[in-house]
C-alpha atoms as a PDB file:
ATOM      1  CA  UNK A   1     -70.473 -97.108  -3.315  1.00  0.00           C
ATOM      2  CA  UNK A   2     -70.492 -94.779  -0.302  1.00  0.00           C
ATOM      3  CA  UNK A   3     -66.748 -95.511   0.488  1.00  0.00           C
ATOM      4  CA  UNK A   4     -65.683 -95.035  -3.288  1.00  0.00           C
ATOM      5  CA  UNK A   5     -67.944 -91.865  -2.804  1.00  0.00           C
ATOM      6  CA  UNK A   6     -65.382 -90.549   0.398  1.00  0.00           C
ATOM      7  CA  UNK A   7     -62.301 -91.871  -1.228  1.00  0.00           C
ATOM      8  CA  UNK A   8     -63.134 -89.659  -4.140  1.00  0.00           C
ATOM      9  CA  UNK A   9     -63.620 -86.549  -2.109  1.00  0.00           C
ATOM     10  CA  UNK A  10     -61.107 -87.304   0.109  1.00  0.00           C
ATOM     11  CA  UNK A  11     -58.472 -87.336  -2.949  1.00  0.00           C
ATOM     12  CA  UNK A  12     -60.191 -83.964  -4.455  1.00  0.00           C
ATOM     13  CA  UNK A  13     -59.020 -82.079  -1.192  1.00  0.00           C
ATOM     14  CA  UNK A  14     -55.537 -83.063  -1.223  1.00  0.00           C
ATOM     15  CA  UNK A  15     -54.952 -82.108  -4.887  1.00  0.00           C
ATOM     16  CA  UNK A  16     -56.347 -78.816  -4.354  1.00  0.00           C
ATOM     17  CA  UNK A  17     -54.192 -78.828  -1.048  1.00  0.00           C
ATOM     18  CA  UNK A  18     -51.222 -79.872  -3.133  1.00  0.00           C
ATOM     19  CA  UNK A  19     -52.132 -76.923  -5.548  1.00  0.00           C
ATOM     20  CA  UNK A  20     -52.759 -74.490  -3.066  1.00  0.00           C
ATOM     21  CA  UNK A  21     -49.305 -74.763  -1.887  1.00  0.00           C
ATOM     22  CA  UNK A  22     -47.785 -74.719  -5.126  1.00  0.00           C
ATOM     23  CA  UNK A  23     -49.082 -71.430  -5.814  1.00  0.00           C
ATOM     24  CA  UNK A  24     -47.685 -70.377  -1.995  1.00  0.00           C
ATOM     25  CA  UNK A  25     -44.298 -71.501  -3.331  1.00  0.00           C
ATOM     26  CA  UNK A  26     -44.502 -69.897  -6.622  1.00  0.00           C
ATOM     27  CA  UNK A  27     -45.066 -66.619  -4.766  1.00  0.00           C
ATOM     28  CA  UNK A  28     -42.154 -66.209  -2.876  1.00  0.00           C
ATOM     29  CA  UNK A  29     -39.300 -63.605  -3.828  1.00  0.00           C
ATOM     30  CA  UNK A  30     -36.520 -65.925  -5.526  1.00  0.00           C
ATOM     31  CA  UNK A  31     -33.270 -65.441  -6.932  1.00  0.00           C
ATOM     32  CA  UNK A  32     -32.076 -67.195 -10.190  1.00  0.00           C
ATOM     33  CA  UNK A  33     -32.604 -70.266 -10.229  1.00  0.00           C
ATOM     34  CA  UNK A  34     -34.804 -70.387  -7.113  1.00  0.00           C
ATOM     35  CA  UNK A  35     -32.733 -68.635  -4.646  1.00  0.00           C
ATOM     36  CA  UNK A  36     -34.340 -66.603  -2.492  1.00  0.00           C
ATOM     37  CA  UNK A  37     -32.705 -62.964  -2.792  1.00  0.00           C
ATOM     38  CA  UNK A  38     -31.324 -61.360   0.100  1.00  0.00           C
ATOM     39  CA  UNK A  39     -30.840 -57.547   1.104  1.00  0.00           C
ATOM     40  CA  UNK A  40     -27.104 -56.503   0.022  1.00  0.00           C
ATOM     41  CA  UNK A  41     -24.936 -55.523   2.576  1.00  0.00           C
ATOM     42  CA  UNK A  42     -24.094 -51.719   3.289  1.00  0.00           C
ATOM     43  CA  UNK A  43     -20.964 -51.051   3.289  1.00  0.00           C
ATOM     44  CA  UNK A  44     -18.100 -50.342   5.799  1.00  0.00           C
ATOM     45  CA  UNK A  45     -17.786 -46.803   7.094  1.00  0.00           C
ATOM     46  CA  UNK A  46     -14.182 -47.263   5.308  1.00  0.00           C
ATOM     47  CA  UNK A  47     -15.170 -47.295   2.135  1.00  0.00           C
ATOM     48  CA  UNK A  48     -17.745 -44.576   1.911  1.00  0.00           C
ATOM     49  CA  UNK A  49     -16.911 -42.871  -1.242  1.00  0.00           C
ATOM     50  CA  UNK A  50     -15.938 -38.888  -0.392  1.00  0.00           C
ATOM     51  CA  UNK A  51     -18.204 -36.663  -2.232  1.00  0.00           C
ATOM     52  CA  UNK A  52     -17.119 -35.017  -5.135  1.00  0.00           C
ATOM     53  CA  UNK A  53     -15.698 -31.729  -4.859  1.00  0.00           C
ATOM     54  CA  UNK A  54     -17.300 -29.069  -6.612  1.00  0.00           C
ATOM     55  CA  UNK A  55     -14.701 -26.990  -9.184  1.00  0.00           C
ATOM     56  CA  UNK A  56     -14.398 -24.047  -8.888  1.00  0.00           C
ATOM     57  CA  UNK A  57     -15.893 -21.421 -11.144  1.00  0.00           C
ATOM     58  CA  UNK A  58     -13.720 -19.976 -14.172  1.00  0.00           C
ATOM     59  CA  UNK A  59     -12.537 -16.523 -13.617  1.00  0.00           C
ATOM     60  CA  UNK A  60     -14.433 -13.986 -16.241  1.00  0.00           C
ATOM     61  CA  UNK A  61     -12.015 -13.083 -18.668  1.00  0.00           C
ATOM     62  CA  UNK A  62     -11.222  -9.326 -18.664  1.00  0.00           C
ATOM     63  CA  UNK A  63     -11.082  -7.143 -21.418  1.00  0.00           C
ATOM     64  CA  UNK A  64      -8.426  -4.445 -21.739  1.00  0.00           C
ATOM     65  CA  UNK A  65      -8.491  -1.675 -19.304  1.00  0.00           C
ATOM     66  CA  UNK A  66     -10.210   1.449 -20.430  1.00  0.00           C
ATOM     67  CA  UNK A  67      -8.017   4.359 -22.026  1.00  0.00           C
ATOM     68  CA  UNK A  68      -7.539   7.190 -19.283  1.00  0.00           C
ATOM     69  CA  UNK A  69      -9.071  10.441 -20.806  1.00  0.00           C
ATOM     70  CA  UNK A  70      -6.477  12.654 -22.419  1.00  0.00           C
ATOM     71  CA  UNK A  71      -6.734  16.254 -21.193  1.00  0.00           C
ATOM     72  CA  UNK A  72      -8.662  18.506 -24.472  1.00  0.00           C
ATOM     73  CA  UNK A  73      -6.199  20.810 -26.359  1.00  0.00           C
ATOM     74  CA  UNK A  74      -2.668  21.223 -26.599  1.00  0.00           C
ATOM     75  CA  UNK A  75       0.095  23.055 -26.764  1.00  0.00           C
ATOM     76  CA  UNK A  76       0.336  26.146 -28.746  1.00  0.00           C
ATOM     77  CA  UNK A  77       3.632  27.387 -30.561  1.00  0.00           C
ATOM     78  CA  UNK A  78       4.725  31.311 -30.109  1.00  0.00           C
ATOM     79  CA  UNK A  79       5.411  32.367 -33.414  1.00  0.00           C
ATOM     80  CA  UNK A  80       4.290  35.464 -34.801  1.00  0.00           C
ATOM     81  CA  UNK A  81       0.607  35.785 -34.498  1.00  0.00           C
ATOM     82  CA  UNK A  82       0.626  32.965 -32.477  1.00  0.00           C
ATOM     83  CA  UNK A  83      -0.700  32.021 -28.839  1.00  0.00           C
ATOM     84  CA  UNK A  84       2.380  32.020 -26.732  1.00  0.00           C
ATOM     85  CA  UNK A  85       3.400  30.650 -23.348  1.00  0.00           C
ATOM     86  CA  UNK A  86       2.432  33.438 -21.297  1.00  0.00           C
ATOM     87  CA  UNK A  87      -0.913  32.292 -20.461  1.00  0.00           C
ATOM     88  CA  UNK A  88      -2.272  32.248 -23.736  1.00  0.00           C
ATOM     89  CA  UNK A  89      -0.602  35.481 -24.627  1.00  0.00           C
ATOM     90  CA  UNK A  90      -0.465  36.593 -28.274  1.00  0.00           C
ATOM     91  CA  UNK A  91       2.620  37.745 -29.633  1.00  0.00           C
ATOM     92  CA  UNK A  92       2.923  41.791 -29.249  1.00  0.00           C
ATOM     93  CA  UNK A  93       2.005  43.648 -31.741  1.00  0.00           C
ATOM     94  CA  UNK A  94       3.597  47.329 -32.656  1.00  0.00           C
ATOM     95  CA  UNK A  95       0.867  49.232 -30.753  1.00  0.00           C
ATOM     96  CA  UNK A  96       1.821  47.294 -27.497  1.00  0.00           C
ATOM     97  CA  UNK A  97       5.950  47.627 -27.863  1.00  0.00           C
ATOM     98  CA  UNK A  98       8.039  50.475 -27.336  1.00  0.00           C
ATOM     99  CA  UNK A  99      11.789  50.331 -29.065  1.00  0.00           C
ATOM    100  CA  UNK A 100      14.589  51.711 -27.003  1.00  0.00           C
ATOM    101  CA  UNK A 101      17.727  53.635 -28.530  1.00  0.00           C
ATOM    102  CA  UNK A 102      20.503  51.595 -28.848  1.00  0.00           C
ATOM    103  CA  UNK A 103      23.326  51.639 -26.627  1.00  0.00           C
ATOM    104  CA  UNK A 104      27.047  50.509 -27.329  1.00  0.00           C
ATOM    105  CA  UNK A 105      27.804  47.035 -25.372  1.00  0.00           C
ATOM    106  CA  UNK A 106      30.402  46.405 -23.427  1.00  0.00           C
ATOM    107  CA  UNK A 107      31.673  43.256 -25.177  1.00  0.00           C
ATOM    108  CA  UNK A 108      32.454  44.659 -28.844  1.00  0.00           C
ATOM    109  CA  UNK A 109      35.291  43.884 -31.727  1.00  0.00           C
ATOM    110  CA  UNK A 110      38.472  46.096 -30.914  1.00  0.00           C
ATOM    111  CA  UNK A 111      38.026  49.045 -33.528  1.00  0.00           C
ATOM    112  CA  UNK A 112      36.499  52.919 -33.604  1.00  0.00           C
ATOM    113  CA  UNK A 113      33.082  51.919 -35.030  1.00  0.00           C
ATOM    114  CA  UNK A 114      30.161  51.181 -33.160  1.00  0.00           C
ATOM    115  CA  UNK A 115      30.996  47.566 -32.915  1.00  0.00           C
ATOM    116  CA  UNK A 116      28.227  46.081 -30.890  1.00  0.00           C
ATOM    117  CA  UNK A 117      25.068  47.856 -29.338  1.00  0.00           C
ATOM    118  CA  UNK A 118      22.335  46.486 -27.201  1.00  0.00           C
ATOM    119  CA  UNK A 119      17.934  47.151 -28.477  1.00  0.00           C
ATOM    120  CA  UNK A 120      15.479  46.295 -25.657  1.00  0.00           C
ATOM    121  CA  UNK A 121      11.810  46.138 -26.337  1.00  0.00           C
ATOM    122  CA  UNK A 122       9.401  46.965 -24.219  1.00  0.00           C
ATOM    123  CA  UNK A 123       5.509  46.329 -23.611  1.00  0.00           C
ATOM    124  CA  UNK A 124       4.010  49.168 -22.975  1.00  0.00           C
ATOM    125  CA  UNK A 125       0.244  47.659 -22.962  1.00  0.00           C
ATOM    126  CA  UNK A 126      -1.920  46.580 -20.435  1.00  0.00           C
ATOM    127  CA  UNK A 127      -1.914  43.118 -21.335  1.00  0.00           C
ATOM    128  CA  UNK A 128       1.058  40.544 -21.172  1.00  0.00           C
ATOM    129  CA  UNK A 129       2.071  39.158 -24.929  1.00  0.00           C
ATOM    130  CA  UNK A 130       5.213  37.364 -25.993  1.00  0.00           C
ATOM    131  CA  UNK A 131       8.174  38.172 -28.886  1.00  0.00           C
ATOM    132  CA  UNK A 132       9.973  35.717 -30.697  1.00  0.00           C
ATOM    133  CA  UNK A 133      12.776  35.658 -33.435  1.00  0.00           C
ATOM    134  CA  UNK A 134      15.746  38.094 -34.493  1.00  0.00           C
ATOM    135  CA  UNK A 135      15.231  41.433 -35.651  1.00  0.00           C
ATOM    136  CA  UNK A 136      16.273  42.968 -38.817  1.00  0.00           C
ATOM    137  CA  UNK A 137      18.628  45.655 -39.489  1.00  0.00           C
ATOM    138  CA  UNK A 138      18.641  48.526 -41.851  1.00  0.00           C
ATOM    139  CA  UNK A 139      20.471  51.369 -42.233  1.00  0.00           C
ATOM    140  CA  UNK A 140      18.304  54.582 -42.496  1.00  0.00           C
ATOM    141  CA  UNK A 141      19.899  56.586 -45.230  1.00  0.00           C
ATOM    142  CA  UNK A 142      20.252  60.620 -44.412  1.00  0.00           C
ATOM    143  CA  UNK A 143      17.853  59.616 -41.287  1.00  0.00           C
ATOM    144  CA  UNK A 144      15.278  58.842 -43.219  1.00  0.00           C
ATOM    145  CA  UNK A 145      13.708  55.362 -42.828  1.00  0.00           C
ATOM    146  CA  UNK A 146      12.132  55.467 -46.193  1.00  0.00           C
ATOM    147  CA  UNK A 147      15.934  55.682 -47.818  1.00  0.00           C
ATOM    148  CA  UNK A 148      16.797  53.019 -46.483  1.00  0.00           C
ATOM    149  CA  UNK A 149      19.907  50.247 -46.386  1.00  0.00           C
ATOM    150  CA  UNK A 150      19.113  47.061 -45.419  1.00  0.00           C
ATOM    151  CA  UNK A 151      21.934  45.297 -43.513  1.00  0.00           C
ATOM    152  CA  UNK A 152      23.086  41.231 -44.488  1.00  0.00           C
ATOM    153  CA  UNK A 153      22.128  39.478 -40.991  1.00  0.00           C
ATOM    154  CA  UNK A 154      23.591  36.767 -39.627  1.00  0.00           C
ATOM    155  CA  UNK A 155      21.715  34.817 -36.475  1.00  0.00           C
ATOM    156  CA  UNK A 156      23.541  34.071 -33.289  1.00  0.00           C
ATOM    157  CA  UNK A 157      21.730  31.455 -31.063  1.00  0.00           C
ATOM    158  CA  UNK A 158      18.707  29.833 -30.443  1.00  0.00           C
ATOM    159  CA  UNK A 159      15.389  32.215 -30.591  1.00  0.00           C
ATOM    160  CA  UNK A 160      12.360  31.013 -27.580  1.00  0.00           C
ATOM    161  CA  UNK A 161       9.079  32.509 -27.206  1.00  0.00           C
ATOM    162  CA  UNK A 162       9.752  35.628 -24.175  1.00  0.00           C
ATOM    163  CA  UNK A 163       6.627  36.192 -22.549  1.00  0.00           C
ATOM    164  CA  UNK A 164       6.322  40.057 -21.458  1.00  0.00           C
ATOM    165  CA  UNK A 165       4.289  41.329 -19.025  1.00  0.00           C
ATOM    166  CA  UNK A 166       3.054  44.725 -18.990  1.00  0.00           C
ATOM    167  CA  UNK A 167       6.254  46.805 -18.534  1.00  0.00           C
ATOM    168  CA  UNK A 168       8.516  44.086 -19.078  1.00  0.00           C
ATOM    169  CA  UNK A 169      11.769  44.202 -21.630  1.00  0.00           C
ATOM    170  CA  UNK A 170      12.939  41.814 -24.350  1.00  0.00           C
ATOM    171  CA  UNK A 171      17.062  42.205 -25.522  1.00  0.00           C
ATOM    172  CA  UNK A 172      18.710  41.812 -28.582  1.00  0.00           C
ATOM    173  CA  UNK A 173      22.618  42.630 -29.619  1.00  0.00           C
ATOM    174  CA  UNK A 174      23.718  44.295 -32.543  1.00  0.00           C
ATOM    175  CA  UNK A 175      27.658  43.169 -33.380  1.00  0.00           C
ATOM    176  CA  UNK A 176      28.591  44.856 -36.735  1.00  0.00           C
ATOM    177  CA  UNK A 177      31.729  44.916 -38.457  1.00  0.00           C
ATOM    178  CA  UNK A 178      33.815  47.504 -36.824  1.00  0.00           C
ATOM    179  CA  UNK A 179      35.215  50.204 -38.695  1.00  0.00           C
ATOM    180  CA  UNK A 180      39.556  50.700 -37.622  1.00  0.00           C
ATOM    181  CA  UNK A 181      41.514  53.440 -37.141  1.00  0.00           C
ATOM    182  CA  UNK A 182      41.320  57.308 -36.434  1.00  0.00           C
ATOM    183  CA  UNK A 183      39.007  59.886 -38.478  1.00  0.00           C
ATOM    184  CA  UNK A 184      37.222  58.805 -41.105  1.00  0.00           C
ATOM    185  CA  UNK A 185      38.648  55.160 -40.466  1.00  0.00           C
ATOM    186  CA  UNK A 186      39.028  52.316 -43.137  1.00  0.00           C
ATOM    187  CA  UNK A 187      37.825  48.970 -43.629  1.00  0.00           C
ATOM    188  CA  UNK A 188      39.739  45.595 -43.572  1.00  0.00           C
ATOM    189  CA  UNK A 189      37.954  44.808 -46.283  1.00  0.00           C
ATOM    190  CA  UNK A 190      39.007  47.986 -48.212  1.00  0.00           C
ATOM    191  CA  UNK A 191      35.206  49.001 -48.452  1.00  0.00           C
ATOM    192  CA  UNK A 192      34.484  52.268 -47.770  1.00  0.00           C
ATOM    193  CA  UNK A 193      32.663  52.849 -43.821  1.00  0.00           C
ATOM    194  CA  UNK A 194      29.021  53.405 -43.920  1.00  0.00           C
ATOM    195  CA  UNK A 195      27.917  55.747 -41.072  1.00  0.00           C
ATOM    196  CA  UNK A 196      23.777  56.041 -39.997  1.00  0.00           C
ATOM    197  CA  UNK A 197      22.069  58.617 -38.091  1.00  0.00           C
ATOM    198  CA  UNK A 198      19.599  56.181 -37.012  1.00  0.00           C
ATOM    199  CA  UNK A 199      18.571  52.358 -38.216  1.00  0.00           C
ATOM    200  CA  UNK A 200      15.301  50.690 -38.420  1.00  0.00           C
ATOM    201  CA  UNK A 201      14.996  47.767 -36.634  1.00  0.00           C
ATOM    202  CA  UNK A 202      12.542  45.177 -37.507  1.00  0.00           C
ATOM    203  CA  UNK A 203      10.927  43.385 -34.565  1.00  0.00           C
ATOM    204  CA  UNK A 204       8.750  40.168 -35.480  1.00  0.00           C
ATOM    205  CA  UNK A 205       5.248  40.487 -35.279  1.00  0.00           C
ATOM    206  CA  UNK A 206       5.861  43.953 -33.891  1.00  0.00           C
ATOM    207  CA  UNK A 207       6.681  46.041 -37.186  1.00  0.00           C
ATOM    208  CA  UNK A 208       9.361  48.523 -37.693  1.00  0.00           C
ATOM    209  CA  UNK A 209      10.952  51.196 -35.249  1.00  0.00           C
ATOM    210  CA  UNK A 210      13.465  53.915 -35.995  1.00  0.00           C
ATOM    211  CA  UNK A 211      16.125  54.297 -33.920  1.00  0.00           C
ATOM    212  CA  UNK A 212      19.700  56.412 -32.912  1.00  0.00           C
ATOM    213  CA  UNK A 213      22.187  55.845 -30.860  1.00  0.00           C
ATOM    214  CA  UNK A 214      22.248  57.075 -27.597  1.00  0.00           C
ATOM    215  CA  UNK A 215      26.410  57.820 -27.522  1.00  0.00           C
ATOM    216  CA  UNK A 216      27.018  58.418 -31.116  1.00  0.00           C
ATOM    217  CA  UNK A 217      25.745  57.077 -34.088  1.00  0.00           C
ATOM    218  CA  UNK A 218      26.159  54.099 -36.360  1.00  0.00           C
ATOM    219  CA  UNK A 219      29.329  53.333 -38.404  1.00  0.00           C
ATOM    220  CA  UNK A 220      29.875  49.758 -39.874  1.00  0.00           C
ATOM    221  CA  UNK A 221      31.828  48.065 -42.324  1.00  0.00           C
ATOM    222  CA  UNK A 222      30.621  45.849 -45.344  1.00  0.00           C
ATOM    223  CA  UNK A 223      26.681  46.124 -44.462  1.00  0.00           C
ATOM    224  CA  UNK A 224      26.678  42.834 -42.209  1.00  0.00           C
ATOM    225  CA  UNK A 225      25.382  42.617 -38.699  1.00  0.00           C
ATOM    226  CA  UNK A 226      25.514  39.615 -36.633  1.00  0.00           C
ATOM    227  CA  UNK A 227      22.570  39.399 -34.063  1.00  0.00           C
ATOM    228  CA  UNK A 228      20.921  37.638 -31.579  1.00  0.00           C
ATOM    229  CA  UNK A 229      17.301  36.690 -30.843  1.00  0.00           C
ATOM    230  CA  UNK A 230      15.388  38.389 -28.626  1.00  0.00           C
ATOM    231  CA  UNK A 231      15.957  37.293 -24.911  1.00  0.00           C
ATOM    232  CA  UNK A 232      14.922  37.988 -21.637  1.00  0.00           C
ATOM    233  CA  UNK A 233      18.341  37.890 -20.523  1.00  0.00           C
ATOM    234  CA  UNK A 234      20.117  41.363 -20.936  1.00  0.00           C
ATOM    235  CA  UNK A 235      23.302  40.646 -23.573  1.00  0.00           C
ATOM    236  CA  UNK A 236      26.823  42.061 -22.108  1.00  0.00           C
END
């Protein structure tokens, strides 16, 4: 009974032996299906993957460019009343302008009439201002500017804003129809001559003067007068 007794105890500690190492085995890292797993390879300095480069930012879109300022006023036109070119000059008014006599030109229709005279005004102020436009013509009947004729006008050439300083003189040419022949003369148009101690010539902006002749006086056919705007160019 004492040997059955070992045998017994003898068998106990190999089956826990046996189960002991069954558990050992059971612990160990495996694959599938049993395979123990194994550390993977690194790989070859060949086929290390570059890293990524970074893209590159999008530009910022830009809006449109900002207007440039535009300088504050403009420009100003020299009519009558007007600011003209001379610095902001007005245009002169008949206080500020003397009217000279008129004076026969040297370019005139063949004939014994007055045929063409040259008008300067002149600013007699202090202060520069500007004239602009073609004057008007009247006849002043018996001298008198309030008996007066006025004359059909026709314009000859452009008319610009002149700028006068102080002193300074603007022209203008009278060219009438010329009165022919000797003594009293005639007309080509078989109207009688008008003669004129003295006209009134209109100057824009600048009222009204009376003026003679300085070498005769006025005598002109059919009441027409061609004439040019004032310039600061003296007419021939």
């Amino acid at each position: 009974m004492q040997y059955t007794t070992g045998v017994g105890r003898t068998a106990a500690v190999l089956a826990a032996a046996v189960t002991v190492t069954a558990l050992m085995t059971g612990c160990t890292p495996t694959g599938e299906d049993g395979a123990v797993a194994k550390p993977s390879s690194p790989s070859s300095p060949g086929s290390v993957s570059a890293p990524s480069t970074p893209s590159a930012p999008s530009a910022t879109p830009k809006g449109p460019a900002p207007a440039e300022p535009k300088p504050a006023g403009g420009t100003s036109s020299g009519g009558a009343g007007g600011t003209g070119a001379a610095g902001g000059a007005k245009a002169c008014t008949i206080g500020q302008v003397k009217v000279s006599d008129a004076h026969q030109a040297d370019v005139r229709p063949p004939g014994t009439g007055t045929g063409a005279a040259i008008v300067s005004v002149t600013n007699t102020s202090t202060h520069p201002c500007t004239v602009q436009g073609f004057p008007t013509v009247a006849g002043a009947g018996n001298g008198s500017p309030d008996h007066n004729l006025p004359l059909a006008t026709t314009h000859s050439g452009p008319a610009t804003v002149v700028s006068l300083a102080p002193g300074a003189r603007a022209w203008t040419k009278l060219t009438f129809v010329n009165v022919q022949g000797e003594a009293d003369g005639y007309c080509v148009s078989g109207a009688t001559p008008a003669t004129f101690p003295t006209i009134v010539l209109g100057v824009p902006a600048a009222g009204s003067h009376q003026i003679a002749m300085d070498d005769g006086i006025f005598a002109e056919c059919d009441n027409k007068v061609t004439v040019t705007a004032f310039s600061s160019a003296r007419p021939s």
